[in-house]
Structures are given as structure tokens and as C-alpha cells.
ModelCIF file with pLDDT and N, C-alpha, C, O atoms, coordinates in Angstrom:
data_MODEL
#
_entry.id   MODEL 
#
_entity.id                         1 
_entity.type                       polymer 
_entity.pdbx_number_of_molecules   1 
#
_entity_poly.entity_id                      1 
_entity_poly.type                           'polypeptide(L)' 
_entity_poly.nstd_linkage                   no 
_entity_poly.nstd_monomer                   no 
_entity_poly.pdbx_seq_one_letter_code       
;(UNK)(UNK)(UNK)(UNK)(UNK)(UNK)(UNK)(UNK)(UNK)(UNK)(UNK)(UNK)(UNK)(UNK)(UNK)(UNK)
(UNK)(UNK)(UNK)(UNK)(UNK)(UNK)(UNK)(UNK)(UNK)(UNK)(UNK)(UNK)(UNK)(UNK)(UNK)(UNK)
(UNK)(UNK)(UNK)(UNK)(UNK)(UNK)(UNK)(UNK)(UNK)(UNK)(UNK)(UNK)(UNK)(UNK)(UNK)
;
_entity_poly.pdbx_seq_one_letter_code_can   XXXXXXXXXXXXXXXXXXXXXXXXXXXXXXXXXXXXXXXXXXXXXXX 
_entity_poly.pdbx_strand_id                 A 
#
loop_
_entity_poly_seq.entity_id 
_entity_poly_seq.num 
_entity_poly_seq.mon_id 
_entity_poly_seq.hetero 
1 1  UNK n 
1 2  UNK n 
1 3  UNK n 
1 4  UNK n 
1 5  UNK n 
1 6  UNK n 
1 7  UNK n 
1 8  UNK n 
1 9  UNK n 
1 10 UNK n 
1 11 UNK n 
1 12 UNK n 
1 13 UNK n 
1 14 UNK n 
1 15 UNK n 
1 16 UNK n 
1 17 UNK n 
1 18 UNK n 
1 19 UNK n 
1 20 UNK n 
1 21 UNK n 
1 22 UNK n 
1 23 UNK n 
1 24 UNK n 
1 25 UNK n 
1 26 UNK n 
1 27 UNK n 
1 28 UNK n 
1 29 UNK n 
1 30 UNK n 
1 31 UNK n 
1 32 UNK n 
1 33 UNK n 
1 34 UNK n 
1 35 UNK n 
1 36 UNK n 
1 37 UNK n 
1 38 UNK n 
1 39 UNK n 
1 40 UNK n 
1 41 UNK n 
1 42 UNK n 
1 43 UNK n 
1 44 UNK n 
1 45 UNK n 
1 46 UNK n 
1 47 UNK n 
#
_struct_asym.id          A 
_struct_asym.entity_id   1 
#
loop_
_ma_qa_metric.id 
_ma_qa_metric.mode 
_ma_qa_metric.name 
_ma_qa_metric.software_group_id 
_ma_qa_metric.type 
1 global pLDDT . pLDDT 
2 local  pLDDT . pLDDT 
#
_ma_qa_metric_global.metric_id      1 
_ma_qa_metric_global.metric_value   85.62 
_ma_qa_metric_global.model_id       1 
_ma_qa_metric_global.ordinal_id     1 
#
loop_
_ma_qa_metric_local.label_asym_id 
_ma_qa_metric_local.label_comp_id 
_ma_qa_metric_local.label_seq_id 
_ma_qa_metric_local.metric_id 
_ma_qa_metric_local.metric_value 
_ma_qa_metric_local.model_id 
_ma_qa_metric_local.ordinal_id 
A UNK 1  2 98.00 1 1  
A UNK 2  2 98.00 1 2  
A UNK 3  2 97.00 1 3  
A UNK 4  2 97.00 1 4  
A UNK 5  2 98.00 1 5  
A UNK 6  2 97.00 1 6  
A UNK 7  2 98.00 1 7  
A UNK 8  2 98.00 1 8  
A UNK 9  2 97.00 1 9  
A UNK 10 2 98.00 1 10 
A UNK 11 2 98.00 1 11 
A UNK 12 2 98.00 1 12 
A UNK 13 2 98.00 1 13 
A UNK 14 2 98.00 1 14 
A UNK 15 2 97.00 1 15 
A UNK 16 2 94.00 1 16 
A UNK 17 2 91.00 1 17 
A UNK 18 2 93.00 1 18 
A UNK 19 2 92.00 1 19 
A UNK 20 2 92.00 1 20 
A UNK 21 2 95.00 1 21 
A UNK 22 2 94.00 1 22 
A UNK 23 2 93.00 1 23 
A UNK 24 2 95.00 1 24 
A UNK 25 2 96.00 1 25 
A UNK 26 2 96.00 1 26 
A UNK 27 2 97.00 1 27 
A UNK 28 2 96.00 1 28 
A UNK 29 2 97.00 1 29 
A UNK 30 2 97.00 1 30 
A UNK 31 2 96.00 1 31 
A UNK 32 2 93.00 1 32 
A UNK 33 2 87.00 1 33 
A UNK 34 2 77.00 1 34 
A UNK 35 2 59.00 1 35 
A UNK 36 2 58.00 1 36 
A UNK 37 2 61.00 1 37 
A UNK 38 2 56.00 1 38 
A UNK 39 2 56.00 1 39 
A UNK 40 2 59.00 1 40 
A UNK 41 2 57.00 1 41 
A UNK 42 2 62.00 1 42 
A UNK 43 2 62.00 1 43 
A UNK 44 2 65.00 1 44 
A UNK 45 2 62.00 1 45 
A UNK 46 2 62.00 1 46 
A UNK 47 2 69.00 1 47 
#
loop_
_atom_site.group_PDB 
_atom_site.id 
_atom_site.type_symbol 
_atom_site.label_atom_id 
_atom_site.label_alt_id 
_atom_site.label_comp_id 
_atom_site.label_asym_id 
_atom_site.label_entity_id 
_atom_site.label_seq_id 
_atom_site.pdbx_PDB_ins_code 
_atom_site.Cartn_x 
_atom_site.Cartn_y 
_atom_site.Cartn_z 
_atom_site.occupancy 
_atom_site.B_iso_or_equiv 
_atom_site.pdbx_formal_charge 
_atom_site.auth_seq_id 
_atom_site.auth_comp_id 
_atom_site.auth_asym_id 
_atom_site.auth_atom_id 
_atom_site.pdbx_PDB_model_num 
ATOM 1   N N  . UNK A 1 1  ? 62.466 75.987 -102.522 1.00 98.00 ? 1  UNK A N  1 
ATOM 2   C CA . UNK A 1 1  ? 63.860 75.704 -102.899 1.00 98.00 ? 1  UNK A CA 1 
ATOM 3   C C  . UNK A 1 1  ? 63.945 74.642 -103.988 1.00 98.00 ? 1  UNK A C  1 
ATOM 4   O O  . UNK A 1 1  ? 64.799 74.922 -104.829 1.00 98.00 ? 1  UNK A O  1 
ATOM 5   N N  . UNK A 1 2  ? 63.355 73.604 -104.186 1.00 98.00 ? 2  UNK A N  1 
ATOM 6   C CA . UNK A 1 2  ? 62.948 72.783 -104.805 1.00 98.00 ? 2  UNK A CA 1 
ATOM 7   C C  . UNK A 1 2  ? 62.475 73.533 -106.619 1.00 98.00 ? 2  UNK A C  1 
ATOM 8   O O  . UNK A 1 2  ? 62.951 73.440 -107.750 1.00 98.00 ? 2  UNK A O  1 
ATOM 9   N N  . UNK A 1 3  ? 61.645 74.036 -106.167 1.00 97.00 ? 3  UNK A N  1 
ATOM 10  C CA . UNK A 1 3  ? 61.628 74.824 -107.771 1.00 97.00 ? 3  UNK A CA 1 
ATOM 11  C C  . UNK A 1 3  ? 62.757 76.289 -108.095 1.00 97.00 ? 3  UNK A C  1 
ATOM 12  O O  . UNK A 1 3  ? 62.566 77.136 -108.968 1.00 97.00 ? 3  UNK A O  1 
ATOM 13  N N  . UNK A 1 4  ? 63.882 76.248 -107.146 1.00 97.00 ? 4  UNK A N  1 
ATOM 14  C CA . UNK A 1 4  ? 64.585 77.235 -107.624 1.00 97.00 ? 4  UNK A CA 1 
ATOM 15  C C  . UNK A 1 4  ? 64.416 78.434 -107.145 1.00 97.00 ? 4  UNK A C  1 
ATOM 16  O O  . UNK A 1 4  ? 65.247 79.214 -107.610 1.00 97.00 ? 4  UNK A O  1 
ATOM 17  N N  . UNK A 1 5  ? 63.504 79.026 -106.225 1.00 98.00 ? 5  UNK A N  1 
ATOM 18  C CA . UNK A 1 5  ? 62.634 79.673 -105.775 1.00 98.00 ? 5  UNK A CA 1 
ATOM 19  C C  . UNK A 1 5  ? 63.356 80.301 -104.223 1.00 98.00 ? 5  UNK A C  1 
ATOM 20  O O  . UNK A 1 5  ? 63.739 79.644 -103.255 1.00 98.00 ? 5  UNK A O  1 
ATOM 21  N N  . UNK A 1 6  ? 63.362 82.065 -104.463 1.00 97.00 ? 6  UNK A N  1 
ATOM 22  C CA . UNK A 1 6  ? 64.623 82.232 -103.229 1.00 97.00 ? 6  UNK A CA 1 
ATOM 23  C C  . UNK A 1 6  ? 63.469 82.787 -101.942 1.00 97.00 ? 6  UNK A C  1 
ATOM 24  O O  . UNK A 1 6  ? 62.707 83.680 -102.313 1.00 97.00 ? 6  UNK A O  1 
ATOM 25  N N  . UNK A 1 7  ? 63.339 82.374 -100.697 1.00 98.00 ? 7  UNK A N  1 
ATOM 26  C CA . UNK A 1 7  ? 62.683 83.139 -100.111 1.00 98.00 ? 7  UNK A CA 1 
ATOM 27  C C  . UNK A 1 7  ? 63.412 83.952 -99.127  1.00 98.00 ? 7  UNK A C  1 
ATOM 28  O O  . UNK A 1 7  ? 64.398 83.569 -98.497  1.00 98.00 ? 7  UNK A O  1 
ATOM 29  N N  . UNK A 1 8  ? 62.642 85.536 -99.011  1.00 98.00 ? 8  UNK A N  1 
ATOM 30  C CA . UNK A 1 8  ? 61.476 85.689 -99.064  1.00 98.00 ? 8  UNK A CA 1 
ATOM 31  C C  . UNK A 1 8  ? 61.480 86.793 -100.723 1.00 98.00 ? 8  UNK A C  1 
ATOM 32  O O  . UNK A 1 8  ? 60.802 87.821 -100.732 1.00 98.00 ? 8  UNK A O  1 
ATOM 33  N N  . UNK A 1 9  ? 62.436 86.316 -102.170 1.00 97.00 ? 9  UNK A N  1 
ATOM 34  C CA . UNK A 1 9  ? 62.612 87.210 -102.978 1.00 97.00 ? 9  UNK A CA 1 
ATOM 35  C C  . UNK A 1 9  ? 61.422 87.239 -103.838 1.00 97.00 ? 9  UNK A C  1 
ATOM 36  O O  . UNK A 1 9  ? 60.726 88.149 -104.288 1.00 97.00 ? 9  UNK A O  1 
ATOM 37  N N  . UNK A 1 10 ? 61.400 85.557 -103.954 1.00 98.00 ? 10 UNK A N  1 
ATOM 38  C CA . UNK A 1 10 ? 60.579 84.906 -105.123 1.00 98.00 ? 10 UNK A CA 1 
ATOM 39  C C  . UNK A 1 10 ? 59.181 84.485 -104.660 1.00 98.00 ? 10 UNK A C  1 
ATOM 40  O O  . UNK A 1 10 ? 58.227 84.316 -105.418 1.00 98.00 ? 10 UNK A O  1 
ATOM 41  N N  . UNK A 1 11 ? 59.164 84.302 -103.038 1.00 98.00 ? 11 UNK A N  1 
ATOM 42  C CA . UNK A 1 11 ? 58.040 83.862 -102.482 1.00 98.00 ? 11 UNK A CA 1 
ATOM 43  C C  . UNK A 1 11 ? 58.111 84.250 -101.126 1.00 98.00 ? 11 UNK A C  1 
ATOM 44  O O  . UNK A 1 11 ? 59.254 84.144 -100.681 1.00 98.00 ? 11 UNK A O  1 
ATOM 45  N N  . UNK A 1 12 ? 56.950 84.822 -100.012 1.00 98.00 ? 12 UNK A N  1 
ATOM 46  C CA . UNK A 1 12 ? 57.199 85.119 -98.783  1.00 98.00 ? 12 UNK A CA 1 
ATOM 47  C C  . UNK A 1 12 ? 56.191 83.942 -98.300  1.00 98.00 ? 12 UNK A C  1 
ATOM 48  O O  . UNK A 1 12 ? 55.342 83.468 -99.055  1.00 98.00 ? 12 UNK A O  1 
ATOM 49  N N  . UNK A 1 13 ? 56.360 83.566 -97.094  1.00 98.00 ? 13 UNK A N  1 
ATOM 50  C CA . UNK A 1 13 ? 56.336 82.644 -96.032  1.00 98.00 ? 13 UNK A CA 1 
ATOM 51  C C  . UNK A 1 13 ? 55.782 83.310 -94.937  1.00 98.00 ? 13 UNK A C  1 
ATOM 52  O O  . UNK A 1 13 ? 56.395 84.305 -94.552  1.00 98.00 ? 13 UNK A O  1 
ATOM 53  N N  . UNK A 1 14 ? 54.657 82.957 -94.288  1.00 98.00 ? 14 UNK A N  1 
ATOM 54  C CA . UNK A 1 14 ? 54.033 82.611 -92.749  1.00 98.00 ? 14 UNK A CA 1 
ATOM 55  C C  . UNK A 1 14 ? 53.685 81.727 -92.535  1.00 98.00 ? 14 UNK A C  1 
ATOM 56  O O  . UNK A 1 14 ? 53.069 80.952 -93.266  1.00 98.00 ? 14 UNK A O  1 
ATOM 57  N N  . UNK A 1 15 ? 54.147 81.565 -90.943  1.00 97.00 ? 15 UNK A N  1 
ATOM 58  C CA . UNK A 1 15 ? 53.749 80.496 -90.107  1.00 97.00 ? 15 UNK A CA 1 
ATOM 59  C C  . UNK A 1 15 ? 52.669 80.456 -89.357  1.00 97.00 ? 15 UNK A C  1 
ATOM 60  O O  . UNK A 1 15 ? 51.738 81.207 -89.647  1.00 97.00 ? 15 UNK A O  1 
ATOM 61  N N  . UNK A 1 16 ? 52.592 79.795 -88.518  1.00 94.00 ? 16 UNK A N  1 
ATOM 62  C CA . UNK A 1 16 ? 51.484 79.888 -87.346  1.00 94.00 ? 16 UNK A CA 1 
ATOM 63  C C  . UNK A 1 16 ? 52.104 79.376 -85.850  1.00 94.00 ? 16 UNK A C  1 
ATOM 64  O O  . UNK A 1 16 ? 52.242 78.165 -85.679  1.00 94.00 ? 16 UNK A O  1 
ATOM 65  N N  . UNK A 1 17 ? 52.363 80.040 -85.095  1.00 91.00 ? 17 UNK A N  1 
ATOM 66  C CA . UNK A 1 17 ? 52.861 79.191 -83.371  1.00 91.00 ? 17 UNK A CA 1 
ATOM 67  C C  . UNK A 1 17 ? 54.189 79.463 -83.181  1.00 91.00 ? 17 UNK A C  1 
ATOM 68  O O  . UNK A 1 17 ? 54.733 78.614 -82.474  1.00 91.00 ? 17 UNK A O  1 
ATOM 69  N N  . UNK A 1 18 ? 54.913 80.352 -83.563  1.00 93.00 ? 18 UNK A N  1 
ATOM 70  C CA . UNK A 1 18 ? 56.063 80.527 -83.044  1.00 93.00 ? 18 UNK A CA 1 
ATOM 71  C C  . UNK A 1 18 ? 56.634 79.080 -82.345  1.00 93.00 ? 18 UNK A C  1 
ATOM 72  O O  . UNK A 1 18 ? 57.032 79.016 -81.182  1.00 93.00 ? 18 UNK A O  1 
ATOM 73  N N  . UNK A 1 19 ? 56.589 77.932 -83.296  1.00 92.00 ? 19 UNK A N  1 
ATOM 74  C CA . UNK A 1 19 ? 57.507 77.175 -82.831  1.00 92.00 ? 19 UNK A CA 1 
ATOM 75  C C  . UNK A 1 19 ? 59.111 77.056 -82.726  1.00 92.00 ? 19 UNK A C  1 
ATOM 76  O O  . UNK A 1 19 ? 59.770 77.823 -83.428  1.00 92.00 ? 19 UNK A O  1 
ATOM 77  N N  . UNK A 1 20 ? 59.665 76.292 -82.030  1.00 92.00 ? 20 UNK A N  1 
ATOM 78  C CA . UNK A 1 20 ? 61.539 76.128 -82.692  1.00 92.00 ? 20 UNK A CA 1 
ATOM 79  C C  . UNK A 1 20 ? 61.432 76.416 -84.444  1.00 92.00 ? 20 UNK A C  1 
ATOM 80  O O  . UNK A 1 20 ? 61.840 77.297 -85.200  1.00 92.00 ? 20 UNK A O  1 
ATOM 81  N N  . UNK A 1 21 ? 60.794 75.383 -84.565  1.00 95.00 ? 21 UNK A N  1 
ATOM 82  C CA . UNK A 1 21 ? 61.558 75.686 -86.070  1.00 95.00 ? 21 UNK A CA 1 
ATOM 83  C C  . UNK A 1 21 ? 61.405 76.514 -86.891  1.00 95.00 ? 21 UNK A C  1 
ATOM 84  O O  . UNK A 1 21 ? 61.896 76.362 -88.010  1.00 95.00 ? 21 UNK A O  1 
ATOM 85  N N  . UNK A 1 22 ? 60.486 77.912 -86.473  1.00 94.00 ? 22 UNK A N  1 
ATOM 86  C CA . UNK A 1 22 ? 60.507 79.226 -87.064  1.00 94.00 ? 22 UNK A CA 1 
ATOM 87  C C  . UNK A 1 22 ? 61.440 79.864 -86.904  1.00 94.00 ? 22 UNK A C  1 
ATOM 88  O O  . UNK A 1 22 ? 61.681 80.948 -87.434  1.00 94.00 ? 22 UNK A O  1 
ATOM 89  N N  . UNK A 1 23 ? 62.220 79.157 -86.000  1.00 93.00 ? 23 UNK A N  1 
ATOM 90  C CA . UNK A 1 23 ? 63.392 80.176 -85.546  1.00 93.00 ? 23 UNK A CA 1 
ATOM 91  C C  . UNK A 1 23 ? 64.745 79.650 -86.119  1.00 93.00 ? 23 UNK A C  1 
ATOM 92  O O  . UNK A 1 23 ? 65.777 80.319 -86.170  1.00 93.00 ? 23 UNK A O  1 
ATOM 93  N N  . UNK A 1 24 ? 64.588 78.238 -86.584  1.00 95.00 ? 24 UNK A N  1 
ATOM 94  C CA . UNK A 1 24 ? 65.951 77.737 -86.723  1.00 95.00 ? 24 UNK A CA 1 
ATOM 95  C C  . UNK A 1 24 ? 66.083 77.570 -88.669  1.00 95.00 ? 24 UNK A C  1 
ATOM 96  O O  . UNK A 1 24 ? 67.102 77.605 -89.358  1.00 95.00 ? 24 UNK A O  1 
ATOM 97  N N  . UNK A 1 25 ? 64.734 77.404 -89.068  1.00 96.00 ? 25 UNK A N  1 
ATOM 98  C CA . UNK A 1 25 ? 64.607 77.154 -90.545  1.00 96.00 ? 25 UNK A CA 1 
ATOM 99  C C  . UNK A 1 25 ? 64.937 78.481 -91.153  1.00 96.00 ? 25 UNK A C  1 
ATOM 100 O O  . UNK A 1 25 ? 64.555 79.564 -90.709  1.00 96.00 ? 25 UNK A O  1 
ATOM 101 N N  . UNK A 1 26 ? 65.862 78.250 -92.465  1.00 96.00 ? 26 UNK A N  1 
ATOM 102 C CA . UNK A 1 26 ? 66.260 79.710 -93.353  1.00 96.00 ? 26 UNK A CA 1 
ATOM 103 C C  . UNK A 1 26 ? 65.518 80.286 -94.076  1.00 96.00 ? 26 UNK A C  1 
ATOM 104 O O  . UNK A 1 26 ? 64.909 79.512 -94.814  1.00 96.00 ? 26 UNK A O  1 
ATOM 105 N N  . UNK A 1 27 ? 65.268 81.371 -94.215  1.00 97.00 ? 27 UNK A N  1 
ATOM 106 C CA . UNK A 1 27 ? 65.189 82.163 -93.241  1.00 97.00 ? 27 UNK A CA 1 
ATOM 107 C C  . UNK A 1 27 ? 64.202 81.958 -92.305  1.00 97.00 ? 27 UNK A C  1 
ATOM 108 O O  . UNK A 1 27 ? 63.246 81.245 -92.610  1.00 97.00 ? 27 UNK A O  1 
ATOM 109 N N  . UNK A 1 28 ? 64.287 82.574 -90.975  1.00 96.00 ? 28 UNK A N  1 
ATOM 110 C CA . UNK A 1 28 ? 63.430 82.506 -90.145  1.00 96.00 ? 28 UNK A CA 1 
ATOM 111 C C  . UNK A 1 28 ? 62.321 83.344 -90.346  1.00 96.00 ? 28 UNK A C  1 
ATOM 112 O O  . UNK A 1 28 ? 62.234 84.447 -90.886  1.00 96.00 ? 28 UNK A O  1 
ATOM 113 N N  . UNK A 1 29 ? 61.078 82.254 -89.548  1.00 97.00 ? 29 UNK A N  1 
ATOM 114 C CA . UNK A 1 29 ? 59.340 82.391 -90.225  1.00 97.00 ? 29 UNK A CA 1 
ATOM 115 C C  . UNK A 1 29 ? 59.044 83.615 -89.842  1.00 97.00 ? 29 UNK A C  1 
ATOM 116 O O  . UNK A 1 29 ? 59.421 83.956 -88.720  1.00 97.00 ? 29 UNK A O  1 
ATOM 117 N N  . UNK A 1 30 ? 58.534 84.265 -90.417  1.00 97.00 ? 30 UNK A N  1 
ATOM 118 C CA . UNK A 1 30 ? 57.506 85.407 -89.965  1.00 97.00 ? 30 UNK A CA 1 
ATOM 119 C C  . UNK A 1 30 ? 56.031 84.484 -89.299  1.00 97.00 ? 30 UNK A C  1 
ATOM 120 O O  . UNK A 1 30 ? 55.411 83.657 -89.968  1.00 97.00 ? 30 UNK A O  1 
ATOM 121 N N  . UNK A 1 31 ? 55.783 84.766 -88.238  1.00 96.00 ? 31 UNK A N  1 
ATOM 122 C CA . UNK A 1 31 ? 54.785 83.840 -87.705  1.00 96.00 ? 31 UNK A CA 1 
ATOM 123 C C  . UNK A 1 31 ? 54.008 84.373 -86.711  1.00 96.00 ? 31 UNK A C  1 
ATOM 124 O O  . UNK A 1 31 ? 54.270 85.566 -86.560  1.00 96.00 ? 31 UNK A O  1 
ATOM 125 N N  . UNK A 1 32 ? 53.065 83.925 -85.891  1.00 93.00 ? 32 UNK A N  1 
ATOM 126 C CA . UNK A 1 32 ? 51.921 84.176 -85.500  1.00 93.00 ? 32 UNK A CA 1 
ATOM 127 C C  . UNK A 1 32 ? 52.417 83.763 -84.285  1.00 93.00 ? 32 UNK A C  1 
ATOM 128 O O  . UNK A 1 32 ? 52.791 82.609 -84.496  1.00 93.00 ? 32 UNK A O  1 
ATOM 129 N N  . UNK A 1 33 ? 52.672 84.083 -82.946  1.00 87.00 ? 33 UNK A N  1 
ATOM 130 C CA . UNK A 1 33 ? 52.669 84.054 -81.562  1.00 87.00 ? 33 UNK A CA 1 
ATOM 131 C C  . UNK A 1 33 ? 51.805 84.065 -80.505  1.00 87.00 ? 33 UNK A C  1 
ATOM 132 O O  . UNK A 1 33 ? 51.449 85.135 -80.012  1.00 87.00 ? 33 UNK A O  1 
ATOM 133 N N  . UNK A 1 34 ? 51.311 82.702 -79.973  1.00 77.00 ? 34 UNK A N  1 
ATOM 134 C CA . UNK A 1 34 ? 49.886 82.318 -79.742  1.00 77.00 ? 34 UNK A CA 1 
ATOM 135 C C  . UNK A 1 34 ? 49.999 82.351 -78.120  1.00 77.00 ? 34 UNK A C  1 
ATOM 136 O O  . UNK A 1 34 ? 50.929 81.711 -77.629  1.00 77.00 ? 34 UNK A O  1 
ATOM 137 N N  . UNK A 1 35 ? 49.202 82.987 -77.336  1.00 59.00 ? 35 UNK A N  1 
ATOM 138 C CA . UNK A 1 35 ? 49.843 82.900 -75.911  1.00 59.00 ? 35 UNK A CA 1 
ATOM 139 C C  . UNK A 1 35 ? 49.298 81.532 -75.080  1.00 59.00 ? 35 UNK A C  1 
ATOM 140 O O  . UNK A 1 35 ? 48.594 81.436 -74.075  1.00 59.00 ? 35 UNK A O  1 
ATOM 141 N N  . UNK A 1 36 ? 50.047 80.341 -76.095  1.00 58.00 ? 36 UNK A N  1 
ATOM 142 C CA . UNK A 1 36 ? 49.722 78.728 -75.485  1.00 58.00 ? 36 UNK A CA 1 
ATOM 143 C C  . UNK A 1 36 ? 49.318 78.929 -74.085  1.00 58.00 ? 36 UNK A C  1 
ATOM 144 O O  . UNK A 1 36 ? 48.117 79.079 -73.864  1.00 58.00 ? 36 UNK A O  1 
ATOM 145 N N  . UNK A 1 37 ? 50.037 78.951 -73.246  1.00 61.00 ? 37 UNK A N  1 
ATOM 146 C CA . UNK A 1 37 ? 50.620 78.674 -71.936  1.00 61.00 ? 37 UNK A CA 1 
ATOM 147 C C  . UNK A 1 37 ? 49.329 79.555 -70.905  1.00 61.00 ? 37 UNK A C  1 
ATOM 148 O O  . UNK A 1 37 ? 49.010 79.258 -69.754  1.00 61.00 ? 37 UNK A O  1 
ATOM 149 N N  . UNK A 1 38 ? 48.731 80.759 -71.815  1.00 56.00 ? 38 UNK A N  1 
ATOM 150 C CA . UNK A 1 38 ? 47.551 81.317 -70.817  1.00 56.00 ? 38 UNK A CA 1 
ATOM 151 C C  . UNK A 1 38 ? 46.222 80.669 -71.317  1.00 56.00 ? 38 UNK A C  1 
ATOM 152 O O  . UNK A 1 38 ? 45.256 80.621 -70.555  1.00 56.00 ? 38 UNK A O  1 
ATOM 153 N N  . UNK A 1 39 ? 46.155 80.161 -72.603  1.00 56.00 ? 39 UNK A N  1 
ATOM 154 C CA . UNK A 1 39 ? 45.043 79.278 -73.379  1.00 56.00 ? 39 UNK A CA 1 
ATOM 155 C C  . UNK A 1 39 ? 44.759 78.158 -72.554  1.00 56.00 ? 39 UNK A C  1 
ATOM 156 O O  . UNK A 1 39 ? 43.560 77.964 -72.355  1.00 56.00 ? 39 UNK A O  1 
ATOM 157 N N  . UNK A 1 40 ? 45.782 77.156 -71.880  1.00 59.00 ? 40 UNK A N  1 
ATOM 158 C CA . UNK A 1 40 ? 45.493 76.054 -71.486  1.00 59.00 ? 40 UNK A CA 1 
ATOM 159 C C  . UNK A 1 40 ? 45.519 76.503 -70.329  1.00 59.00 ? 40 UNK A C  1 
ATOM 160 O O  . UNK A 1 40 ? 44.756 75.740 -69.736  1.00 59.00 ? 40 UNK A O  1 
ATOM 161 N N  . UNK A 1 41 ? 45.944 77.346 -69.491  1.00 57.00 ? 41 UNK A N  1 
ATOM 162 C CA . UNK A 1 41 ? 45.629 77.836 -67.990  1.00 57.00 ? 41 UNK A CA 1 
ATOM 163 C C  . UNK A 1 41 ? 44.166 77.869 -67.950  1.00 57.00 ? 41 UNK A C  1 
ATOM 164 O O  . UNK A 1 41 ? 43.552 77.142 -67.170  1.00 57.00 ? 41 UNK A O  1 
ATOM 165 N N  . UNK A 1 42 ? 43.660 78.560 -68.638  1.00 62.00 ? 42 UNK A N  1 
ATOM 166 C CA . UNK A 1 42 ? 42.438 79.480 -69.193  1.00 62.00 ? 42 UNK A CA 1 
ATOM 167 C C  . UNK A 1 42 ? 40.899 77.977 -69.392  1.00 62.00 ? 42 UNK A C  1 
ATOM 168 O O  . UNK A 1 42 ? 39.865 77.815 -68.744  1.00 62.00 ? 42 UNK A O  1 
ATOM 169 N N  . UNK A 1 43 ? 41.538 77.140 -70.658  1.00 62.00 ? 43 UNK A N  1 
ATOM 170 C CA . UNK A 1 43 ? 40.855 76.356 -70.918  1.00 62.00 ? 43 UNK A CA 1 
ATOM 171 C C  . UNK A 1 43 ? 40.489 75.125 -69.536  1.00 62.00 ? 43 UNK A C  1 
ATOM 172 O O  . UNK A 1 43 ? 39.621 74.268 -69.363  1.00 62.00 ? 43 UNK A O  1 
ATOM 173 N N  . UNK A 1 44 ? 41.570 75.576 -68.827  1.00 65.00 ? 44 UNK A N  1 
ATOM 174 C CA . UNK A 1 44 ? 41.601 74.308 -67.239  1.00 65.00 ? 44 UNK A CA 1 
ATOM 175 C C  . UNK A 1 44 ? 40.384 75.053 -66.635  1.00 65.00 ? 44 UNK A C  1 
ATOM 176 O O  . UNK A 1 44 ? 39.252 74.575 -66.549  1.00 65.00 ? 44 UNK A O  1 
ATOM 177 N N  . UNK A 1 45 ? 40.884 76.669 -66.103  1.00 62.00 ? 45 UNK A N  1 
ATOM 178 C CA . UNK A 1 45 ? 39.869 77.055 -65.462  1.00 62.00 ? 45 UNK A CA 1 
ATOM 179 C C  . UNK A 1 45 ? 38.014 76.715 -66.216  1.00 62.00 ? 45 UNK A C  1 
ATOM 180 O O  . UNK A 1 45 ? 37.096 76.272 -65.525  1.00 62.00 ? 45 UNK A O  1 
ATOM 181 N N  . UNK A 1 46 ? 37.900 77.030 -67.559  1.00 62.00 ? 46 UNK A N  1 
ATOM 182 C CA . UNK A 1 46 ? 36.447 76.889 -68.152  1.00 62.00 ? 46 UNK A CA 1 
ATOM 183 C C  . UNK A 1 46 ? 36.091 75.391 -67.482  1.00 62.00 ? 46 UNK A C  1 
ATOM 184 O O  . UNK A 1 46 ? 35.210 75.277 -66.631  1.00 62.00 ? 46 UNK A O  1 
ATOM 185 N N  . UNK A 1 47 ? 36.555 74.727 -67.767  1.00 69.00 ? 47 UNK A N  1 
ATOM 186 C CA . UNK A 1 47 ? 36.785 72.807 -67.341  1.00 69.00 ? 47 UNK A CA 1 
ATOM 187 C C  . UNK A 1 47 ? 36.333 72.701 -66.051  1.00 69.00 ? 47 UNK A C  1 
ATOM 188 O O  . UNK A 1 47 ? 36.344 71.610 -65.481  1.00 69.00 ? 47 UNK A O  1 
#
């Protein structure tokens, strides 16, 4: 936005982690959805 630049016309955008603010920033991220919540289940059990 800064250089004038419209996304996703002039430039497309990915994220990583389906955080909030992929969802709330304009337009919203095209992004990568990481299944946190079975990773650290997962990483307890290896532990």
C-alpha cells in the first residue's frame, strides 16, 4: 500500500498460521492452516 500497490491486483500475499489477523487484515490472507493444537498434544506425548 505504501508503494501504491493494490492487493491481490498488483501483488498476491501468503501467510503462514491462520492467525486473527489473516482474517481481519484487507484483504484477508490466503494462508497456511497448521493443526497447532494436535502438534503440541503430539509433541507432549514424544516428551
Amino acid at each position: 500500500r505504501e508503494r501504491g500497490l493494490n492487493v491481490p491486483e498488483d501483488l498476491s500475499v501468503v501467510g503462514f498460521d491462520d492467525s486473527d489477523i489473516s482474517r481481519v487484515v484487507w484483504p484477508p490472507l490466503t494462508t497456511i492452516r497448521q493443526p497447532v493444537e494436535d502438534m503440541a498434544h503430539r509433541a507432549m506425548d514424544m516428551l
